[in-house]
Protein backbone atom coordinates (compact mmCIF):
# COMPACT_ATOMS: atom_id res chain seq x y z
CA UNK A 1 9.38 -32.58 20.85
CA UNK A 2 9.83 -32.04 17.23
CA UNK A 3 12.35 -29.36 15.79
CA UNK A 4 11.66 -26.87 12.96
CA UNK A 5 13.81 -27.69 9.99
CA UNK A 6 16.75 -25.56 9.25
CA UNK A 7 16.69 -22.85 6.80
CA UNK A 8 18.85 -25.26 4.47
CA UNK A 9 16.27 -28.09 4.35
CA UNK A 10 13.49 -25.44 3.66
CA UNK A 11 15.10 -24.41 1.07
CA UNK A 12 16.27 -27.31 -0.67
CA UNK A 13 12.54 -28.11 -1.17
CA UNK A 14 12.12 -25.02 -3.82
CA UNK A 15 14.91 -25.85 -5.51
CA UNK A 16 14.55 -28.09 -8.73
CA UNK A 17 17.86 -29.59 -8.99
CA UNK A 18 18.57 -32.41 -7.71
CA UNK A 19 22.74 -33.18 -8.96
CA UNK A 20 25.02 -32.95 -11.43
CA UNK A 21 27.35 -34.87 -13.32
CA UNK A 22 29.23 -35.93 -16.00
CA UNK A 23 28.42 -32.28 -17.25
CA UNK A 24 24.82 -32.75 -16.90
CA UNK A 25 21.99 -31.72 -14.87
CA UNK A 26 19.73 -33.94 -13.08
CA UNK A 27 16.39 -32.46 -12.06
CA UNK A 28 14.23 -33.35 -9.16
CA UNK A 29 11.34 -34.63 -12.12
CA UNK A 30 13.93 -37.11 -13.80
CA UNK A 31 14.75 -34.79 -16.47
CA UNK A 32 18.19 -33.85 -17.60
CA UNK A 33 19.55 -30.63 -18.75
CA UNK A 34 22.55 -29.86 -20.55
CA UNK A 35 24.04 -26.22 -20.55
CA UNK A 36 26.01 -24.57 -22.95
CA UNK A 37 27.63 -20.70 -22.48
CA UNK A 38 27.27 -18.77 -25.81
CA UNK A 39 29.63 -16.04 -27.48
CA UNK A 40 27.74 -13.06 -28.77
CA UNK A 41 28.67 -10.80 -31.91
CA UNK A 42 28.15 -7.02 -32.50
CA UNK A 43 24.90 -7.03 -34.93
CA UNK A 44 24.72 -3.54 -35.07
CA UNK A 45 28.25 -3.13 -36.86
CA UNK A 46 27.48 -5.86 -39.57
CA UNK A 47 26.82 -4.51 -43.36
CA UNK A 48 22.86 -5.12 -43.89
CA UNK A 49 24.01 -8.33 -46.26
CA UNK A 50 26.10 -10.07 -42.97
CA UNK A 51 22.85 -8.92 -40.98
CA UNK A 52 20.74 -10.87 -43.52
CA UNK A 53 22.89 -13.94 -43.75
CA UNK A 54 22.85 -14.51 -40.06
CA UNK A 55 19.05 -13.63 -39.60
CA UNK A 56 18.61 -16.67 -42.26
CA UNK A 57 21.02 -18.94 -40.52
CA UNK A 58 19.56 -18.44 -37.35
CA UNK A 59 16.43 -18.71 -38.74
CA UNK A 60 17.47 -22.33 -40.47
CA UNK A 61 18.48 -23.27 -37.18
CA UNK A 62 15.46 -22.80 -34.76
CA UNK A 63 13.63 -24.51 -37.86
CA UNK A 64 15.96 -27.82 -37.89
CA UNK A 65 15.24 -28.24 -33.94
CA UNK A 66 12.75 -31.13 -32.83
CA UNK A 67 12.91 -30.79 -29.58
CA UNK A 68 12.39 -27.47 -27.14
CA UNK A 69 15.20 -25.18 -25.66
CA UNK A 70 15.43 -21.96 -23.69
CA UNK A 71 17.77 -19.15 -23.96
CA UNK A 72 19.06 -17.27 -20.81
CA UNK A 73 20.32 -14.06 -20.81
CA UNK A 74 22.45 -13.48 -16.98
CA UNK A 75 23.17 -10.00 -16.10
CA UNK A 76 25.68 -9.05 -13.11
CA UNK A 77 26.80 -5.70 -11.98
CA UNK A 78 30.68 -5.83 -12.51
CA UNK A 79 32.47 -5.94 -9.67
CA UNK A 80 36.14 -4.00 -10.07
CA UNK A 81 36.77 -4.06 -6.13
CA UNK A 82 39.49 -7.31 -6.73
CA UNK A 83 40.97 -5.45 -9.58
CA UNK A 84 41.10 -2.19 -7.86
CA UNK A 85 43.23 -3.41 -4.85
CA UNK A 86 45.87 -5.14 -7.32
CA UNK A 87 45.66 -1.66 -8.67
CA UNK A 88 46.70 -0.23 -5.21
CA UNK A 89 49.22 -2.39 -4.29
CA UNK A 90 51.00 -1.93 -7.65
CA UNK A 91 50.73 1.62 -6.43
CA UNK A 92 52.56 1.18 -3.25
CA UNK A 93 55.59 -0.92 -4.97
CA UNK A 94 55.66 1.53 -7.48
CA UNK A 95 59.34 3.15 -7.08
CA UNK A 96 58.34 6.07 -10.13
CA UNK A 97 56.96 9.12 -8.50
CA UNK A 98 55.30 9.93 -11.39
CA UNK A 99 53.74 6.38 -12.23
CA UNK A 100 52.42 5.90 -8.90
CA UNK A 101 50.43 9.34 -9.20
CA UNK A 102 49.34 8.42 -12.43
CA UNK A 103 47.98 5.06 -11.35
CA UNK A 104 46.64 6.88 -8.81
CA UNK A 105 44.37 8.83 -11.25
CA UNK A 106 43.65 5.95 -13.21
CA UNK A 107 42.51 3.95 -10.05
CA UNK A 108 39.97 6.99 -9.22
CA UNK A 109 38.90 7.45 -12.55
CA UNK A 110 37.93 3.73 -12.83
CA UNK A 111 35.94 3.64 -9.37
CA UNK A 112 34.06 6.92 -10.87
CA UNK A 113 33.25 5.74 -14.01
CA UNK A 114 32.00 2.21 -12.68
CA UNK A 115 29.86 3.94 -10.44
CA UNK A 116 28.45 6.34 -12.72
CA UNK A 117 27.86 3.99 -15.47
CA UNK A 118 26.65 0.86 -13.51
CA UNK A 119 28.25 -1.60 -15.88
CA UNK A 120 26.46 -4.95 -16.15
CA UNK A 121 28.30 -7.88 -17.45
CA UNK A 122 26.00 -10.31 -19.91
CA UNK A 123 26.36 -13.97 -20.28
CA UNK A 124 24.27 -15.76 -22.55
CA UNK A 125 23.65 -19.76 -22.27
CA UNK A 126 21.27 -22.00 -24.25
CA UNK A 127 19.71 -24.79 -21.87
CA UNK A 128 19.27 -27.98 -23.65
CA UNK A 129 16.26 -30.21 -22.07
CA UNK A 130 15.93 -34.64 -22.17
CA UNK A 131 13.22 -35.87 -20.66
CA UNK A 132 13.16 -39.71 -20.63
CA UNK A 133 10.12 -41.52 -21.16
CA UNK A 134 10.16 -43.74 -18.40
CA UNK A 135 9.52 -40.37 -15.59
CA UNK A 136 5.77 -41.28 -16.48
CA UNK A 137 6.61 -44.89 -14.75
CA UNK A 138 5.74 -45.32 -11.12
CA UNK A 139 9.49 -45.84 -10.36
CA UNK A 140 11.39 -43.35 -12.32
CA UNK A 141 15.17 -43.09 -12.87
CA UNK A 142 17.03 -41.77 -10.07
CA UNK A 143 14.43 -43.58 -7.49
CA UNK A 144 15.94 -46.65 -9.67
CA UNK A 145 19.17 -45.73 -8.96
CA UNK A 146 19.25 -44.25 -5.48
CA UNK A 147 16.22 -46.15 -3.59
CA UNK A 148 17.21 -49.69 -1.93
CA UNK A 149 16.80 -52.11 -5.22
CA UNK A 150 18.46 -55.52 -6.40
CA UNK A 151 22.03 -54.59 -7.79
CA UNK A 152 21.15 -55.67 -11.07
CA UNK A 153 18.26 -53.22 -11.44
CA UNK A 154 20.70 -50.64 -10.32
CA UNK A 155 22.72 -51.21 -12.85
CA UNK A 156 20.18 -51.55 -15.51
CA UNK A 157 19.14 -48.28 -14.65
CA UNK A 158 22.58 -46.56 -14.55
CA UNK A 159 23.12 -47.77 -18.29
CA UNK A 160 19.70 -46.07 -18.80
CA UNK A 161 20.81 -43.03 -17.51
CA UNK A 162 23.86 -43.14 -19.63
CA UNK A 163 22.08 -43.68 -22.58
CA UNK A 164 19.47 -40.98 -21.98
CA UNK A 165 22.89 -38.22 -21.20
CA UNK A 166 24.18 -39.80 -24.82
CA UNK A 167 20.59 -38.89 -26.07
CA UNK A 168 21.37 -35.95 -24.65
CA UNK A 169 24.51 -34.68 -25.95
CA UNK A 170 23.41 -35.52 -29.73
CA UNK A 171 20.89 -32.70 -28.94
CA UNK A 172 24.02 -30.30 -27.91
CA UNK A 173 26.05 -31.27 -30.90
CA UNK A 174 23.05 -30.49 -32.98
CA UNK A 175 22.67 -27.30 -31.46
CA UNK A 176 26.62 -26.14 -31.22
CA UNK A 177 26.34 -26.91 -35.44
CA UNK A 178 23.65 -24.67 -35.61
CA UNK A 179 25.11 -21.83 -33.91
CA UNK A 180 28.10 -21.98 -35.08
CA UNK A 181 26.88 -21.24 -38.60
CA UNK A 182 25.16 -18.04 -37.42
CA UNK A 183 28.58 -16.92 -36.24
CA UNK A 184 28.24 -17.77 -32.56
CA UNK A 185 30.45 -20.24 -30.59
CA UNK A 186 28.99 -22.44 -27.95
CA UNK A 187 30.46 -24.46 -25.55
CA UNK A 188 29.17 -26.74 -23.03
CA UNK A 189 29.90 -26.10 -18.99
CA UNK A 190 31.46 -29.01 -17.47
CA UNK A 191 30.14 -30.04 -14.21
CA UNK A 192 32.43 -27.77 -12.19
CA UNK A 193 30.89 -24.73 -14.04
CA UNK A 194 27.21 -26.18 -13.80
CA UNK A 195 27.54 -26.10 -9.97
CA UNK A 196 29.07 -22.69 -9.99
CA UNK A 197 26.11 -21.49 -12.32
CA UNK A 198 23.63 -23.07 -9.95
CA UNK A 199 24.98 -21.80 -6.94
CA UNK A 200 25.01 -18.10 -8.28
CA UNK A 201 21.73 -18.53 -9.69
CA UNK A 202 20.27 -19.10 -6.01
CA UNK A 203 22.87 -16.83 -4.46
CA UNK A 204 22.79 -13.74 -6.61
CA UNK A 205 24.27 -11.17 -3.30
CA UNK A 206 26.65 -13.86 -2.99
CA UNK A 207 28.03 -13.53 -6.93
CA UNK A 208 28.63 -9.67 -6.47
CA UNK A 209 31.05 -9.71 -3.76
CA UNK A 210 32.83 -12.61 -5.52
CA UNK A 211 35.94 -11.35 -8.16
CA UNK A 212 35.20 -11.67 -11.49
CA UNK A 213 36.45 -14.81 -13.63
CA UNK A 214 38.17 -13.83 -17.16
CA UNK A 215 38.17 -16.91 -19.59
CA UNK A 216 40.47 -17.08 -22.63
């Protein structure tokens, strides 16, 4: 009697990542992605000259790239609930009569506004694409590296990949340059933070109840 996969396994199969390390993404096709997390800036409050300047810049940039990238925009409804109940328990230590009413108000006023407004956070990342040359081969990388072969074509293969994530990173330093001179500071996740981007990117109800990180 056969079983039905699980739920997991199904899902697994629409998913086209297949690891990550070393701060890079390794797709089910072979290819490798590298991600980095972009500031942004307030173009609206820049004097028309600052607004022309970094319209050029950027514009010199997209022009100096040779290979392809794509540009993500991630929107999540905030979540104050974490920073609410620090709120509250602040409240109850609070020996001040007046203090603890006043944090009180503050708390209520917060919850009310948040509703009201529905405030979104925004996180912008630039994903930067490698596709080696040898995916077209019968036997591509990763079946190189994971499937059953001699050790020494294992380990060919392995300095392959290392090469091709080298390959890779030239393309991020190229592309940190660039936005860095139109006033924007990129930085690339580490494979921690790839993981956690992956895993909210599948599990969006997930990312809502979690707290919200602050990074300095």
């Amino acid at each position: 009697m056969e079983t039905a996969p699980n739920a997991s396994s199904r899902t697994q199969e629409f998913i086209s990542v297949d690891s990550a390390s070393d701060g890079v993404i390794l797709m089910k096709d072979k290819s490798l992605r590298a991600v980095l997390l972009v500031s942004s800036l307030n173009f609206a409050l820049k004097s028309p000259q600052e607004q022309d300047a970094t319209i050029f810049q950027y514009q010199n940039f997209l022009n100096s790239l040779d290979f392809s990238l794509q540009i993500v925009v991630q929107s999540r409804r905030l979540n104050i609930k974490p920073y609410l109940e620090i709120l509250e328990k602040e409240t109850k230590s609070q020996t001040n009569e007046l203090l603890r009413m006043q944090t009180k108000e503050y708390i209520e006023f917060i919850r009310a506004f948040v509703q009201e407004a529905k405030i979104v956070s925004k996180n912008f990342f630039v994903i930067i694409p490698f596709t080696p040359t040898m995916i077209q081969q019968k036997h591509g990388l990763l079946q190189s590296i994971l499937g059953k072969k001699p050790a020494k074509e294992k380990e060919e293969a392995e300095e392959r990949l290392e090469e091709y994530k080298s390959q890779l990173f030239q393309r991020v330093d190229v592309v940190v340059t660039g936005l860095q001179r139109a006033g924007l500071r990129a930085v690339p996740l580490n494979t921690d933070e790839l993981i956690e981007l992956i895993f909210r990117a599948y599990n969006p109800s997930e990312t809502e109840r979690q707290a919200p990180k602050t990074t300095t």
